[in-house]
C-alpha atoms as a PDB file:
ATOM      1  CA  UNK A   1     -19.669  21.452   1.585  1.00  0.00           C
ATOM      2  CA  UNK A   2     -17.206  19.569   3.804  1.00  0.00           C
ATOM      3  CA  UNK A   3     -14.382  21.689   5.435  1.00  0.00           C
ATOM      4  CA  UNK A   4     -11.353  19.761   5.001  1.00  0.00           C
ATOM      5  CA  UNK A   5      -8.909  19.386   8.122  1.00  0.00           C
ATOM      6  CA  UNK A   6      -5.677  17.733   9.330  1.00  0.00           C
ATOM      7  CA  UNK A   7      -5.194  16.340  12.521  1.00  0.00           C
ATOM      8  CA  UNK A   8      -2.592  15.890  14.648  1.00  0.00           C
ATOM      9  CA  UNK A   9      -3.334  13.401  17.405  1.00  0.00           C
ATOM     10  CA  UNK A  10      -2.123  11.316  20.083  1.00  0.00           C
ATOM     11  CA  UNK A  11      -4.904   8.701  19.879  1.00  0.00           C
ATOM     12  CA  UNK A  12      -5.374   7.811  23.117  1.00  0.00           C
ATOM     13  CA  UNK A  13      -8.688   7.075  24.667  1.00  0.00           C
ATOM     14  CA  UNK A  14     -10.262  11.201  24.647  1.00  0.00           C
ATOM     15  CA  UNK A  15      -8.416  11.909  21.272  1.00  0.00           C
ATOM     16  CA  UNK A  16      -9.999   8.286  19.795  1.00  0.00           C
ATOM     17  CA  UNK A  17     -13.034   9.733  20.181  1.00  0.00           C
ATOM     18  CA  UNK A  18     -12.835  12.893  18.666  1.00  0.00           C
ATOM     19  CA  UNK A  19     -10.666  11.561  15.886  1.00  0.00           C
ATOM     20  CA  UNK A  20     -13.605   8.812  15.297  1.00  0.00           C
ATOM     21  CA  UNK A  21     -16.567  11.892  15.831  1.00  0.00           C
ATOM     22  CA  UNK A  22     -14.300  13.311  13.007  1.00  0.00           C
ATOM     23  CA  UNK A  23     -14.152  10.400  10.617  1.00  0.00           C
ATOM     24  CA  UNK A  24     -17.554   9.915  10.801  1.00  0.00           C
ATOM     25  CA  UNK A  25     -18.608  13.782  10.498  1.00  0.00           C
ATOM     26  CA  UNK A  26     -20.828  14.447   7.158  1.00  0.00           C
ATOM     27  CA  UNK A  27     -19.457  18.086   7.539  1.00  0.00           C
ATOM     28  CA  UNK A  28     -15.825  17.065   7.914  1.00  0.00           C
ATOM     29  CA  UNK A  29     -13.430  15.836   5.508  1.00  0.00           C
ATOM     30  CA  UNK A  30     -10.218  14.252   7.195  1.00  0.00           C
ATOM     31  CA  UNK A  31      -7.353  14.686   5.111  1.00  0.00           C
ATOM     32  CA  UNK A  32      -4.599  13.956   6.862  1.00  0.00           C
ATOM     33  CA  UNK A  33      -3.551  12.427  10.535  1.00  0.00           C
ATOM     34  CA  UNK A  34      -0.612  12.756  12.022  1.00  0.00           C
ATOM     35  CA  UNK A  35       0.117  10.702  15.303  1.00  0.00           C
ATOM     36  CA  UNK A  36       2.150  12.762  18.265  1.00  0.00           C
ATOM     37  CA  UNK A  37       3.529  11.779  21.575  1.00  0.00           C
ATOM     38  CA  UNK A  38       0.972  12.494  24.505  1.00  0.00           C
ATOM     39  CA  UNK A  39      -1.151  10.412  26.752  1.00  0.00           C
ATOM     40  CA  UNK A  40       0.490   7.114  24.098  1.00  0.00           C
ATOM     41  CA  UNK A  41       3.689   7.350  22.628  1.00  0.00           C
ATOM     42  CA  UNK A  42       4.011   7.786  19.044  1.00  0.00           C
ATOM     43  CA  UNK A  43       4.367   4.185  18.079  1.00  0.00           C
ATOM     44  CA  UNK A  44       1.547   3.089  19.560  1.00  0.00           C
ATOM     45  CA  UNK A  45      -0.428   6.246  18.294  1.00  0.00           C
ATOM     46  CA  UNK A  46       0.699   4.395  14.514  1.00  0.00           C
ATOM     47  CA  UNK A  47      -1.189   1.508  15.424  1.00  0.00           C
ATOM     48  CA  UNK A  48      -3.783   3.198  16.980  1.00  0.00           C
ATOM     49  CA  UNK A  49      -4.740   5.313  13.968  1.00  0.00           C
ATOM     50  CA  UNK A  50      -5.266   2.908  11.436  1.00  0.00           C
ATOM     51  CA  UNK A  51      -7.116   1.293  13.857  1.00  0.00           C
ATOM     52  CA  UNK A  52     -10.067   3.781  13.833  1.00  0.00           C
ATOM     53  CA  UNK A  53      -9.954   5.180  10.719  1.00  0.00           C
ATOM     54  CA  UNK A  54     -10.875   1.214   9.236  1.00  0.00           C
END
């Protein structure tokens, strides 16, 4: 059974990779992202979500 999550994320280069690790995860079921501020701003962590989650 999948455990489902949200995540809240600045998707910069260490949270990418974690967020994709996620995504990808047979045991995890992303429900929901939610871009912060942090090592991008939140704009760019907009277009940086729907980016990896493609």
């Amino acid at each position: 059974m999948k455990k489902p999550v949200i995540i809240s994320t600045d998707p910069g280069i260490d949270d990418a990779v974690a967020l994709a690790i996620c995504l990808f995860s047979p045991a995890i079921e992303v429900k929901s992202i939610i871009a912060t501020n942090g090592n991008v701003n939140a704009q760019q962590a907009l277009i940086n979500i729907p980016e990896l989650s493609n």
